[in-house]
Every structure is written in C-alpha cells, then in structure tokens.
PDB file of N, CA and C in Angstrom:
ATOM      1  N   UNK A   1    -208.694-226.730  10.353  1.00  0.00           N
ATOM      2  CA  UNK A   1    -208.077-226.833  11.654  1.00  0.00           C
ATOM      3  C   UNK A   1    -206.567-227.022  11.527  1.00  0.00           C
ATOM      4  N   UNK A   2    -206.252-227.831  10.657  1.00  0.00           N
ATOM      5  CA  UNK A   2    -204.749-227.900  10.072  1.00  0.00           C
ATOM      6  C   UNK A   2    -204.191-226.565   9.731  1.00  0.00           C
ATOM      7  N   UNK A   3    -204.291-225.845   9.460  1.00  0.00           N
ATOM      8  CA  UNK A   3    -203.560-224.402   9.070  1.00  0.00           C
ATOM      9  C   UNK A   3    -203.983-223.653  10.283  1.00  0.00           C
ATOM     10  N   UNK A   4    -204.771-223.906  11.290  1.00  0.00           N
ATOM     11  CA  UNK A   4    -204.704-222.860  12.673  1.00  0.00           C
ATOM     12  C   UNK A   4    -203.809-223.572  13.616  1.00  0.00           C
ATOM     13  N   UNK A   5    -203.654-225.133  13.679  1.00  0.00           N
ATOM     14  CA  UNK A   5    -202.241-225.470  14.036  1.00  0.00           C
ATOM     15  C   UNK A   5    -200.970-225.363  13.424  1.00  0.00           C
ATOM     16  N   UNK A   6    -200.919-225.176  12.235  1.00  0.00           N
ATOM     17  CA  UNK A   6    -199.538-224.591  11.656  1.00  0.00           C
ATOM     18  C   UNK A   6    -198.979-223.116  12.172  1.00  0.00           C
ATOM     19  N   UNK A   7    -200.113-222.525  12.178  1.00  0.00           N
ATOM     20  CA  UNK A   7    -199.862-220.979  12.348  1.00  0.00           C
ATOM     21  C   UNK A   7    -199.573-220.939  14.250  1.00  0.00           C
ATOM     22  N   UNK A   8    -200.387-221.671  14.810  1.00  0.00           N
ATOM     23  CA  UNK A   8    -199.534-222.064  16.116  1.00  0.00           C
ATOM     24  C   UNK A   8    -197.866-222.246  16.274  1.00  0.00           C
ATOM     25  N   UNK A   9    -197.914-222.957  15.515  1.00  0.00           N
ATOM     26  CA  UNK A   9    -196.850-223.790  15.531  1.00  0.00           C
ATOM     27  C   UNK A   9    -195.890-222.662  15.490  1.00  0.00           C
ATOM     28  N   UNK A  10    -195.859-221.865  14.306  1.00  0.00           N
ATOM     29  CA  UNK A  10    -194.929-220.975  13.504  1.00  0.00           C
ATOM     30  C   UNK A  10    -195.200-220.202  15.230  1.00  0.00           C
ATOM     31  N   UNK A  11    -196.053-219.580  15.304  1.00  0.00           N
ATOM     32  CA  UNK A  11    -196.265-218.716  16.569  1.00  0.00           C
ATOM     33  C   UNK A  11    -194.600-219.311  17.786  1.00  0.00           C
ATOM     34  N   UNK A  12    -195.540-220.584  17.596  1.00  0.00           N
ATOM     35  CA  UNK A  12    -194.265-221.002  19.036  1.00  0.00           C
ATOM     36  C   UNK A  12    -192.668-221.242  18.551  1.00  0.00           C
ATOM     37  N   UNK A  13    -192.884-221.158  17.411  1.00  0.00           N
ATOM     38  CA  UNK A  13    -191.218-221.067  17.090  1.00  0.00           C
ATOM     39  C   UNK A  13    -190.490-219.302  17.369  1.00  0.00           C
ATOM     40  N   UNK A  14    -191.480-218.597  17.013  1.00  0.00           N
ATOM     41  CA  UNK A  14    -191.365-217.202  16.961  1.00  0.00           C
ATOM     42  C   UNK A  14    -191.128-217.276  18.603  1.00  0.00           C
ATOM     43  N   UNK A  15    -191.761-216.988  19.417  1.00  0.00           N
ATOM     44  CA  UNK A  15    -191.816-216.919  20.995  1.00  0.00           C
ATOM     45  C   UNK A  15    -190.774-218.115  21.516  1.00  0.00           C
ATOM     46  N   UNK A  16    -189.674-218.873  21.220  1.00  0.00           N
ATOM     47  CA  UNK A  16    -188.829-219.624  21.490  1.00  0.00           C
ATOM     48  C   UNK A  16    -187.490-218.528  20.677  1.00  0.00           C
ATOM     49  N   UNK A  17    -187.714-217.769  19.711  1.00  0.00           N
ATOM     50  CA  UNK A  17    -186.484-217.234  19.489  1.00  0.00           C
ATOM     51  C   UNK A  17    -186.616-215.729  20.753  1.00  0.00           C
ATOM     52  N   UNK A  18    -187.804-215.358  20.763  1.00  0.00           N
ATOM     53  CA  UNK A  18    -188.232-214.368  21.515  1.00  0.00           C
ATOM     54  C   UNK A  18    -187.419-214.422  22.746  1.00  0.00           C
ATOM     55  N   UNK A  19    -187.719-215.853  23.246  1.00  0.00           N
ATOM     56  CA  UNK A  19    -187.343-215.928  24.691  1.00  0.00           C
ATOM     57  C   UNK A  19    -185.568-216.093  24.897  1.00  0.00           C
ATOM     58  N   UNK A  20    -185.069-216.088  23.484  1.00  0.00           N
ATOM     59  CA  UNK A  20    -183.848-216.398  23.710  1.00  0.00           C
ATOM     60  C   UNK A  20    -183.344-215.176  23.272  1.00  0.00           C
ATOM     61  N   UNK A  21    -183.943-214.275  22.495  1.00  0.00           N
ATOM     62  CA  UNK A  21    -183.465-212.880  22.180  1.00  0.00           C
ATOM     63  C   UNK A  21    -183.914-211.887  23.910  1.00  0.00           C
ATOM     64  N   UNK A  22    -184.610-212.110  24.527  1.00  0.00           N
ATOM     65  CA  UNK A  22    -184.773-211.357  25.642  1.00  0.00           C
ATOM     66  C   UNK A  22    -183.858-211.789  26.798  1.00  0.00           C
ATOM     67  N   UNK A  23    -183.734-212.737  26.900  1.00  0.00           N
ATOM     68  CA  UNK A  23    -182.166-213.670  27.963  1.00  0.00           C
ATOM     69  C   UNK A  23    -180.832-212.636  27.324  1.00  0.00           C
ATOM     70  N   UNK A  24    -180.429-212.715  25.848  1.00  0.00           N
ATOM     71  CA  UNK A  24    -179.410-212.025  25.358  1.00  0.00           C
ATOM     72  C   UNK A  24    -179.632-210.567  25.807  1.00  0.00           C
ATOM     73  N   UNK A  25    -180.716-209.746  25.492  1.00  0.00           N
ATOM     74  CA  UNK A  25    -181.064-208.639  25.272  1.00  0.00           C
ATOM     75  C   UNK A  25    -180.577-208.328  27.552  1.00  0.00           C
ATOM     76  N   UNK A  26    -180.905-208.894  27.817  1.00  0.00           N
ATOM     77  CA  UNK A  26    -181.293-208.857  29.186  1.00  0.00           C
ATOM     78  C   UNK A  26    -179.318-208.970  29.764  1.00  0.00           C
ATOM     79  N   UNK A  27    -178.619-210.085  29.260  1.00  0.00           N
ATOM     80  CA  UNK A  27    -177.184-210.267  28.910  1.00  0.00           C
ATOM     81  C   UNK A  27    -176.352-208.765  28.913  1.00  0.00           C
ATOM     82  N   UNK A  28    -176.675-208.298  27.653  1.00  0.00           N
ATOM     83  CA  UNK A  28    -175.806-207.310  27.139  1.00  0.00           C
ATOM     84  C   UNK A  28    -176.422-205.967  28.108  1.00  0.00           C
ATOM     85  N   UNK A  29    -177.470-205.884  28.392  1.00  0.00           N
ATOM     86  CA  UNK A  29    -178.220-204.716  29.434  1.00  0.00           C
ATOM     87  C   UNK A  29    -177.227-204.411  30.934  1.00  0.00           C
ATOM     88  N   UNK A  30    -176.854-205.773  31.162  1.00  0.00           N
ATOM     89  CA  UNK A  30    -176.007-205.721  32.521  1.00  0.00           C
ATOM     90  C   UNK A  30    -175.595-204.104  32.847  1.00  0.00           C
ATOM     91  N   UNK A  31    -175.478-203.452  33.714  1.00  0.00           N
ATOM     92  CA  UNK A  31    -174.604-202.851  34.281  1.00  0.00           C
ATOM     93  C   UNK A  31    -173.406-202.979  34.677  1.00  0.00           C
ATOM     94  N   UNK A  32    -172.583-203.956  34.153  1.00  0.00           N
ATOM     95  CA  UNK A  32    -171.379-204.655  34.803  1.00  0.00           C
ATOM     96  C   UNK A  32    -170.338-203.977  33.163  1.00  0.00           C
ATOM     97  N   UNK A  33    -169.277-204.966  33.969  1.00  0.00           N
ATOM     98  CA  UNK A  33    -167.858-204.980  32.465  1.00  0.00           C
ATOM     99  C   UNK A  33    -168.830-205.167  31.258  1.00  0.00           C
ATOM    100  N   UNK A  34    -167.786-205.157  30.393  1.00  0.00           N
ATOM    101  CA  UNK A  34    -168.154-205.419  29.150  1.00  0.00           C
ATOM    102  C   UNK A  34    -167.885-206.658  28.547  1.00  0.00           C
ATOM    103  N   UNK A  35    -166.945-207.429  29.096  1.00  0.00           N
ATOM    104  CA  UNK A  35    -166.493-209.165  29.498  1.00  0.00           C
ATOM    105  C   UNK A  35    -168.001-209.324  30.026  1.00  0.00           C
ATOM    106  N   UNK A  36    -168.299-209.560  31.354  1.00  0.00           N
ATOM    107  CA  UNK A  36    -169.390-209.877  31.823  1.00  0.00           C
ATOM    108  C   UNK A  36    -170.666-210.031  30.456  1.00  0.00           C
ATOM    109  N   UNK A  37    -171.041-208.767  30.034  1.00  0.00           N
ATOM    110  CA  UNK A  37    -172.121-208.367  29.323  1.00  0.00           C
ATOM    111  C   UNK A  37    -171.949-209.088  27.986  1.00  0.00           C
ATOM    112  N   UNK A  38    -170.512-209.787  27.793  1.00  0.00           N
ATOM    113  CA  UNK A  38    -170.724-210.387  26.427  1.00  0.00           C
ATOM    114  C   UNK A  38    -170.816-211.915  27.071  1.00  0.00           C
ATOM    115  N   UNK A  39    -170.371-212.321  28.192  1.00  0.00           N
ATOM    116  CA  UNK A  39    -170.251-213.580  28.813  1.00  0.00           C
ATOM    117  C   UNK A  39    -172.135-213.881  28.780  1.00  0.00           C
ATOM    118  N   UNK A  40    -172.638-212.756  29.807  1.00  0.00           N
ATOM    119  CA  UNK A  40    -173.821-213.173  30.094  1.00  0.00           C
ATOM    120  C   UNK A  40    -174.626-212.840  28.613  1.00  0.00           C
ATOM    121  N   UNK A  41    -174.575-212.090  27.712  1.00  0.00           N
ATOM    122  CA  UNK A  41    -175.394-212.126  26.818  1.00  0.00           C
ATOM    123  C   UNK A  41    -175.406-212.792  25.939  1.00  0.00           C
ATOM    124  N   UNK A  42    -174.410-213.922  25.180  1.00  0.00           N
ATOM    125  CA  UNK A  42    -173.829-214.609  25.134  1.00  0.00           C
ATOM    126  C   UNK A  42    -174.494-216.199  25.570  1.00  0.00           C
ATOM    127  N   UNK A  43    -173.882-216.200  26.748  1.00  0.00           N
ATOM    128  CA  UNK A  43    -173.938-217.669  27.784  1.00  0.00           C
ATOM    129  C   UNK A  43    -175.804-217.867  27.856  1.00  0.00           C
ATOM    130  N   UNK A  44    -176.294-216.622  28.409  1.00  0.00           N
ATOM    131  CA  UNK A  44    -177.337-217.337  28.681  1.00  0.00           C
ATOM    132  C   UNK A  44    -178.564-217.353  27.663  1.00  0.00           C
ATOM    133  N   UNK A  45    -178.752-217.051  26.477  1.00  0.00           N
ATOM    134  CA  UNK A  45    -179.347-217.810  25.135  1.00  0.00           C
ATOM    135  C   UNK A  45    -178.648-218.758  25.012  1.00  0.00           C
ATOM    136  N   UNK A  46    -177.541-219.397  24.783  1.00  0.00           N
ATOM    137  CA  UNK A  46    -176.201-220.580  24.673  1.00  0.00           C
ATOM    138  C   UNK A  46    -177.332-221.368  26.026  1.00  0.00           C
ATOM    139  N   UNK A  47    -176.891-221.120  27.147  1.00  0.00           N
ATOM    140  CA  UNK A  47    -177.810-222.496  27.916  1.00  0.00           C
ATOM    141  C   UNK A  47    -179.115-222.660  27.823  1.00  0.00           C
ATOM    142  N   UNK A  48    -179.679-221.596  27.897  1.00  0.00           N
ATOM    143  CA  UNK A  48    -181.124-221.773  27.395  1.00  0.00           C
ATOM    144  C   UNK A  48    -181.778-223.016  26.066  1.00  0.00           C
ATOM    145  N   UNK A  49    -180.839-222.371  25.189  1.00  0.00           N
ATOM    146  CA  UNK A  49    -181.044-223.213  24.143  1.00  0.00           C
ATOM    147  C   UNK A  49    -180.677-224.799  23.905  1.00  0.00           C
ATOM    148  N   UNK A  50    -179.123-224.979  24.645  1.00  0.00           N
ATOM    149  CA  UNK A  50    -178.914-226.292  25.083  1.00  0.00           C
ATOM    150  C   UNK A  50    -180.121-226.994  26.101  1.00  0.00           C
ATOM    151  N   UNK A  51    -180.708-226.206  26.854  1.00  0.00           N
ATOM    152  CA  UNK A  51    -181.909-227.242  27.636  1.00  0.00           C
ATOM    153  C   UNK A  51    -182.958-227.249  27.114  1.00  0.00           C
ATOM    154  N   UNK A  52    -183.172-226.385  25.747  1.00  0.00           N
ATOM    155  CA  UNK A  52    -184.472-226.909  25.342  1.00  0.00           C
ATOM    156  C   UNK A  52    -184.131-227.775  24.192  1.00  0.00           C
ATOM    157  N   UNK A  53    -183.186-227.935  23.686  1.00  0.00           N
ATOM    158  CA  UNK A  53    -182.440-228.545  22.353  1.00  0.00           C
ATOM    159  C   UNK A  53    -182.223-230.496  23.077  1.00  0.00           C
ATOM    160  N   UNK A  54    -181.988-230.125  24.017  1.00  0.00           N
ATOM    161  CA  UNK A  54    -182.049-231.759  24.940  1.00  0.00           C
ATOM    162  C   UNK A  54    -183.083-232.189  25.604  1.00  0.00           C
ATOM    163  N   UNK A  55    -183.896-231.279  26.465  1.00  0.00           N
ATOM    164  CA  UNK A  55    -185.399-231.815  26.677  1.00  0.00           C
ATOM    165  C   UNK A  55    -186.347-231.530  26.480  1.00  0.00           C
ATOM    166  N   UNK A  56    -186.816-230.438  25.800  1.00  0.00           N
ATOM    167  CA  UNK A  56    -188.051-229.486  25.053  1.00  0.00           C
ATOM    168  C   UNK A  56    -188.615-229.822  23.687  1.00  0.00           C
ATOM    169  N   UNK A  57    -186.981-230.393  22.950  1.00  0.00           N
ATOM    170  CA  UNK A  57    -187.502-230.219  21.642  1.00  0.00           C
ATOM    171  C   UNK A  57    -187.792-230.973  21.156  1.00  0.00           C
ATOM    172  N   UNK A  58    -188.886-230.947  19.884  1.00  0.00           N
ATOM    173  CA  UNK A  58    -189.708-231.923  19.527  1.00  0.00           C
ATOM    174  C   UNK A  58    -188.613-233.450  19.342  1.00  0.00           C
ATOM    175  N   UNK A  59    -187.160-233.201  18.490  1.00  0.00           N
ATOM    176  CA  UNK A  59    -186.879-233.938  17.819  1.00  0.00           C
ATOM    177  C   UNK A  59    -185.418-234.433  19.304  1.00  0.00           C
ATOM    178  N   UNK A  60    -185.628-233.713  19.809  1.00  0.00           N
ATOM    179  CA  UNK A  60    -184.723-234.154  21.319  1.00  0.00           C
ATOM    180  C   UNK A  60    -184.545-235.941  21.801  1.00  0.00           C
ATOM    181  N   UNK A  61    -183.850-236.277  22.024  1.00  0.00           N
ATOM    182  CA  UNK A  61    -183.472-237.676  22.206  1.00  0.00           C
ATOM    183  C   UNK A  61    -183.829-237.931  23.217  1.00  0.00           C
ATOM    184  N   UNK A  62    -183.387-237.041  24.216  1.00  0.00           N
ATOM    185  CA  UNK A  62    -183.985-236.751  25.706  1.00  0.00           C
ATOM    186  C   UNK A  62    -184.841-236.734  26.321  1.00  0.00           C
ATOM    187  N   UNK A  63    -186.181-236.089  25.425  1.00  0.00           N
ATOM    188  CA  UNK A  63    -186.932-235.193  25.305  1.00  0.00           C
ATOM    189  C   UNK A  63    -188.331-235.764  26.882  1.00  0.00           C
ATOM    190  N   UNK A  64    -188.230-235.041  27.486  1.00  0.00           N
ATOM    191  CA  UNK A  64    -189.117-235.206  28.567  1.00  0.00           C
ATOM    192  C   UNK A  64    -190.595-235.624  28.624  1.00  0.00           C
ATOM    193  N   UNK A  65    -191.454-236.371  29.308  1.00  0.00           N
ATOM    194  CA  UNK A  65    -191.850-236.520  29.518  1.00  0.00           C
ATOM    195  C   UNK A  65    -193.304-235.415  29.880  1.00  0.00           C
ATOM    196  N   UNK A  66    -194.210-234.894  29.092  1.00  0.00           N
ATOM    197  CA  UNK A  66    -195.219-234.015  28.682  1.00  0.00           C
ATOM    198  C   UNK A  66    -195.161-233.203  30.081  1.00  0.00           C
ATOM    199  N   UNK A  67    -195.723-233.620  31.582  1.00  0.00           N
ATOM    200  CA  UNK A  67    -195.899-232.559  32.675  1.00  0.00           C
ATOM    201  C   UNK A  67    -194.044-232.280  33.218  1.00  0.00           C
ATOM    202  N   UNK A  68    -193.043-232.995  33.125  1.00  0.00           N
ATOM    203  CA  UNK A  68    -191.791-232.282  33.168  1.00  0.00           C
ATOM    204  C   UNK A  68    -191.699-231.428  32.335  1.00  0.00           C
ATOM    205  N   UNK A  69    -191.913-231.799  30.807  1.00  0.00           N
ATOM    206  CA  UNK A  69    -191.549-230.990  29.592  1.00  0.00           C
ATOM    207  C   UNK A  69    -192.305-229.455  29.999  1.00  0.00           C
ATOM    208  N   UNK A  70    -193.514-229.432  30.061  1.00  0.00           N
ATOM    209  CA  UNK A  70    -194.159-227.929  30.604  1.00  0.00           C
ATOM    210  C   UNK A  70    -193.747-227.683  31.388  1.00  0.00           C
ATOM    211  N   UNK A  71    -193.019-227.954  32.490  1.00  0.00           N
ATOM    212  CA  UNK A  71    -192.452-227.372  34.051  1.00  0.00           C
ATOM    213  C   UNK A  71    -190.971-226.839  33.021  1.00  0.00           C
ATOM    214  N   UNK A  72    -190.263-227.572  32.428  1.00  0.00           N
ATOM    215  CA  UNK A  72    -189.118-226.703  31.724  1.00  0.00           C
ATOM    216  C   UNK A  72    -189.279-225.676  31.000  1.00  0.00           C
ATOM    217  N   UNK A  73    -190.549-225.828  30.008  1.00  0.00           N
ATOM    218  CA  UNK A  73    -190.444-224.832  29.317  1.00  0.00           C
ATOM    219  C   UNK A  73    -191.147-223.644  29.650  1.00  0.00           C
ATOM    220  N   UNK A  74    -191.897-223.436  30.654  1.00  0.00           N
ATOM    221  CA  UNK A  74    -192.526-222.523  31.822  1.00  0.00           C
ATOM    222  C   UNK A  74    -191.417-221.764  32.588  1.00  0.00           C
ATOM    223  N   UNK A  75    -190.007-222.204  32.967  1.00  0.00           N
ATOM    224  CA  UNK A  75    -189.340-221.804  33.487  1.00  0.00           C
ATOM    225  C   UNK A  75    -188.354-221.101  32.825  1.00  0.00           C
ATOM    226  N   UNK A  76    -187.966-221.719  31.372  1.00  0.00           N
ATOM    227  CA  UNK A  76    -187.533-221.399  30.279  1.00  0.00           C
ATOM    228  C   UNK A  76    -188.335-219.733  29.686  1.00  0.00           C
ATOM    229  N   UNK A  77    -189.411-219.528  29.780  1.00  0.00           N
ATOM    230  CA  UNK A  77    -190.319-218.313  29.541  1.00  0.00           C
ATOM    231  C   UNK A  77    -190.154-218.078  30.049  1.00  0.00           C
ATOM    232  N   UNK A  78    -190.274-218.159  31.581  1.00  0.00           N
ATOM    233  CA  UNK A  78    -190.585-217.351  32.706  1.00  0.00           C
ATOM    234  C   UNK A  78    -188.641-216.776  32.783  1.00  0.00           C
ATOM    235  N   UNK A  79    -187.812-217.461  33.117  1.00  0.00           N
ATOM    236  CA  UNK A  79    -186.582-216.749  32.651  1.00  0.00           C
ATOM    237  C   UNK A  79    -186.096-215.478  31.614  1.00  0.00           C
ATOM    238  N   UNK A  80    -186.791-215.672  31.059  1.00  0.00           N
ATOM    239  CA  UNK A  80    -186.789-214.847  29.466  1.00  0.00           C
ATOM    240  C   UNK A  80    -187.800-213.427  30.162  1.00  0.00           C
ATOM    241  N   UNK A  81    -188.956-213.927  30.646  1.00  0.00           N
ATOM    242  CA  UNK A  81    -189.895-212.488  30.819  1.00  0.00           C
ATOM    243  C   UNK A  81    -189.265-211.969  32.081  1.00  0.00           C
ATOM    244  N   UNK A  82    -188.626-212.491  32.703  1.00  0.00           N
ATOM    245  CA  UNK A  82    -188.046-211.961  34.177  1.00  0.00           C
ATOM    246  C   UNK A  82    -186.705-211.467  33.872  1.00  0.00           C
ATOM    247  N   UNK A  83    -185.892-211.523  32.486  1.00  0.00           N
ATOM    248  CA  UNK A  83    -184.850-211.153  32.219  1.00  0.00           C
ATOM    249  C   UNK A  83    -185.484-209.535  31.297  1.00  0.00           C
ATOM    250  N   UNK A  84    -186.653-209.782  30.748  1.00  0.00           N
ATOM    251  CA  UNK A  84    -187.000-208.655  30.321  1.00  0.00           C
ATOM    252  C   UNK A  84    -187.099-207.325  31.230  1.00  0.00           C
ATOM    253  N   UNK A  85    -188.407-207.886  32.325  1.00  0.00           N
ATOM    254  CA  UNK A  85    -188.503-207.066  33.373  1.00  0.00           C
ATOM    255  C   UNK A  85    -187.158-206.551  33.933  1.00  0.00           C
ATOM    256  N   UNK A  86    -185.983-207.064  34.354  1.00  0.00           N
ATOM    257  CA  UNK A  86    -184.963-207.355  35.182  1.00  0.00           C
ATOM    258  C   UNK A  86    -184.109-206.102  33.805  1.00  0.00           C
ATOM    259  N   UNK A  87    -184.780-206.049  32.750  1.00  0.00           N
ATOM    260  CA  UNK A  87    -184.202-205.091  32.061  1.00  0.00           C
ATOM    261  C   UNK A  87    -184.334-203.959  31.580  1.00  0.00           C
ATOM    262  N   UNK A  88    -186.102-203.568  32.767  1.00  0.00           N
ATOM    263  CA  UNK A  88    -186.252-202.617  32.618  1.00  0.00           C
ATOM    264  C   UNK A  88    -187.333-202.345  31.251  1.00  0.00           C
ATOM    265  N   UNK A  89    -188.159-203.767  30.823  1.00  0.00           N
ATOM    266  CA  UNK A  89    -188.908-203.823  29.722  1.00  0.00           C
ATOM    267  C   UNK A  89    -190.072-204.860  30.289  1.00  0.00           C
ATOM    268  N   UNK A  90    -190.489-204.421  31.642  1.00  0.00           N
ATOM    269  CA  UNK A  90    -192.133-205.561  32.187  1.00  0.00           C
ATOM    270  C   UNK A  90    -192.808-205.709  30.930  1.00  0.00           C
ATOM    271  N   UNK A  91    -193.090-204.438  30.259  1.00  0.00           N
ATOM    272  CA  UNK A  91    -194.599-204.915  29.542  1.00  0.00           C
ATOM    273  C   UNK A  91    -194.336-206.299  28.265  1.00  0.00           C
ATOM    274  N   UNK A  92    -192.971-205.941  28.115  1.00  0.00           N
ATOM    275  CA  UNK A  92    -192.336-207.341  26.979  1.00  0.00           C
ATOM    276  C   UNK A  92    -192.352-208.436  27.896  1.00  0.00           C
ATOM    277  N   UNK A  93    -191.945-208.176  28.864  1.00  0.00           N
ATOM    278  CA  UNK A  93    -191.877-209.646  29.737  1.00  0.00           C
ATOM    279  C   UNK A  93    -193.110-210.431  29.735  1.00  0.00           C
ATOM    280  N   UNK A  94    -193.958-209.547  30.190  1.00  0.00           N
ATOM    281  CA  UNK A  94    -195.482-209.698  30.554  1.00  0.00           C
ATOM    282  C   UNK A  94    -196.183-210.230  29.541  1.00  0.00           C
ATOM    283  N   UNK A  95    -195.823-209.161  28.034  1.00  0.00           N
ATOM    284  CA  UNK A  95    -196.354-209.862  26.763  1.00  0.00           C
ATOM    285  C   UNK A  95    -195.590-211.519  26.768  1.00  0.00           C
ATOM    286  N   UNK A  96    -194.469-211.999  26.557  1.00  0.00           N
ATOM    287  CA  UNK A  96    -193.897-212.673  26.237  1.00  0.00           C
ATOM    288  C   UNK A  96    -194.509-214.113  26.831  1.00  0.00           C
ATOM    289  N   UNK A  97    -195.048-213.972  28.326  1.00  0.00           N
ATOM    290  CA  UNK A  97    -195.356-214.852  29.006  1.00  0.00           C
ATOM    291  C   UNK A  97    -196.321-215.308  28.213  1.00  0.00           C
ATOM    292  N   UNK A  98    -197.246-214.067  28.517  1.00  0.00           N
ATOM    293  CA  UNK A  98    -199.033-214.756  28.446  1.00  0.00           C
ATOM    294  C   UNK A  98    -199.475-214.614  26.932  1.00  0.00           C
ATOM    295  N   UNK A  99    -198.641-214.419  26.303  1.00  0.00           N
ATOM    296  CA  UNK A  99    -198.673-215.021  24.599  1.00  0.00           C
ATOM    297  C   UNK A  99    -198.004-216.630  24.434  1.00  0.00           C
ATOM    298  N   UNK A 100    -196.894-216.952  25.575  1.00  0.00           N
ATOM    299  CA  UNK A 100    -196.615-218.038  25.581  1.00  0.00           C
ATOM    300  C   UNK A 100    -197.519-218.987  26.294  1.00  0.00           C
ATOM    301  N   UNK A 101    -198.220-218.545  27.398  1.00  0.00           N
ATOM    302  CA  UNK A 101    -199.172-219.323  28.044  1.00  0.00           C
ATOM    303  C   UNK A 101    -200.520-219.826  27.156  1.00  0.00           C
ATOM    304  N   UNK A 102    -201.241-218.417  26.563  1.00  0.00           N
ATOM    305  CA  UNK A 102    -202.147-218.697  25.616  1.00  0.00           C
ATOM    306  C   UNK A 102    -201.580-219.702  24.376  1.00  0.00           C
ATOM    307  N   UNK A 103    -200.464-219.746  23.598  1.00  0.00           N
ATOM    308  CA  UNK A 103    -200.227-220.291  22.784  1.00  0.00           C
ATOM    309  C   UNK A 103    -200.423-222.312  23.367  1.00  0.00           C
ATOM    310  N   UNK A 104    -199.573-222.328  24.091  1.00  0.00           N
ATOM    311  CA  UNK A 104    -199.588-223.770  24.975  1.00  0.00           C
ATOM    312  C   UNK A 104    -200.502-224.220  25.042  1.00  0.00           C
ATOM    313  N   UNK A 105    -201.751-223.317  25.435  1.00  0.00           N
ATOM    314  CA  UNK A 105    -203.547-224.267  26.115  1.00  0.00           C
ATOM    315  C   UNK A 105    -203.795-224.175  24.705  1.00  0.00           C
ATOM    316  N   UNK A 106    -203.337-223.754  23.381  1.00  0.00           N
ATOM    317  CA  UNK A 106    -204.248-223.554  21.961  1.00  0.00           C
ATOM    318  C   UNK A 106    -203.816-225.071  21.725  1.00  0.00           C
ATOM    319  N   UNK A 107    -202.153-224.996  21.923  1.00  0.00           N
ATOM    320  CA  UNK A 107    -201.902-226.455  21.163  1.00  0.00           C
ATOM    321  C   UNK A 107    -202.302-227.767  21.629  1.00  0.00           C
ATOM    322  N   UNK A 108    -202.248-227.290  23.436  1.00  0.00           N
ATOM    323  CA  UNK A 108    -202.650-228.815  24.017  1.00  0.00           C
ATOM    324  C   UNK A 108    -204.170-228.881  23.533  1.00  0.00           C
ATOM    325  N   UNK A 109    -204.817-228.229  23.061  1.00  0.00           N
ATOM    326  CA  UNK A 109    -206.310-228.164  22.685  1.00  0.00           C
ATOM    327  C   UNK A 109    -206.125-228.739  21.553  1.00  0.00           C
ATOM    328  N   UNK A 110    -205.278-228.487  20.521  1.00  0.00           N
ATOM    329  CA  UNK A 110    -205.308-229.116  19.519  1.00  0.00           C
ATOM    330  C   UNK A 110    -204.738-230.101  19.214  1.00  0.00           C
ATOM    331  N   UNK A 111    -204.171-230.739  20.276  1.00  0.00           N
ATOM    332  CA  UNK A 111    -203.292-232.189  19.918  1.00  0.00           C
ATOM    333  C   UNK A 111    -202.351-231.915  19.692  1.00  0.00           C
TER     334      UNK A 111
END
C-alpha cells in the first residue's frame, strides 16, 4: 500500500506542475501584445504558485485547514483546466481536472 501512495504522491506533484504549465501555456496563447503575453504567462504560474506555496503546501507555514485547503486547490485546477479550455485545448483541461479529482479521493482514501 506504501508504494501505491508514493506513486500517488509523485502523480500529484506531476498534475501541480501540469496546472502551472497550462496557466503559462494559456499566458503566452493570449491574443494580445507580446508585453501582455509575457506578463500574463509569466504572472499567472508566479501567483498560482505563491498560493499554493503559502496555503496548499504540505510544508507551508500557513498551510490551511483540510476543507479550505480543497476549496483552494479545486480552484487552483479548476483555473489551470479553464485556462486550457480558454486556450482552445478542453480535452487537456478536462483531462487535467478529473485526473486531479480522481487523484485527491485516492489519497484522502489513503490517509
């Protein structure tokens, strides 16, 4: 059972860079300047990562309180798959979610 929570684990680290490579990816996609497209592709992995680095993450000082902590990091995904869609890539969005959703009920299952 110990090595199907590791491999979780690794999973949710993978789908946390995911969600911050699809915010960027979604960034640089803009239709706008090219200022803009480095601002937003750029900025928003940069905040993303500051709010999960202060209340998401395991080793966070901050770190929230278990039903806040899932309301952030739900919104945190859900940002990321709506930046996918929003870029013209639903089925990544779509994957991104409900690989992140399934992953979540594996771990709260496993402690």
């Amino acid at each position: 059972m110990a090595i199907f929570k590791a491999i979780n684990l690794g999973l949710r680290f993978v789908l946390e860079l995911c969600m911050l490579a699809a915010l960027g990816y979604w960034g640089f996609q803009l239709d706008r300047s090219l200022l803009l497209r480095i601002v937003a592709g750029v900025g928003a992995p940069l905040l993303a990562a500051t709010v999960w680095g202060f209340w998401v993450a395991p080793k966070a000082v901050n770190q929230l309180a278990d039903p806040a902590r899932f309301g952030v990091e739900l919104v945190l995904f859900a940002l990321g798959a709506g930046a996918l869609w929003l870029a013209e890539r639903p089925s990544l969005g779509a994957a991104l979610l409900i690989i992140y959703l399934i992953n979540r009920g594996v771990l709260g299952l496993l402690g």
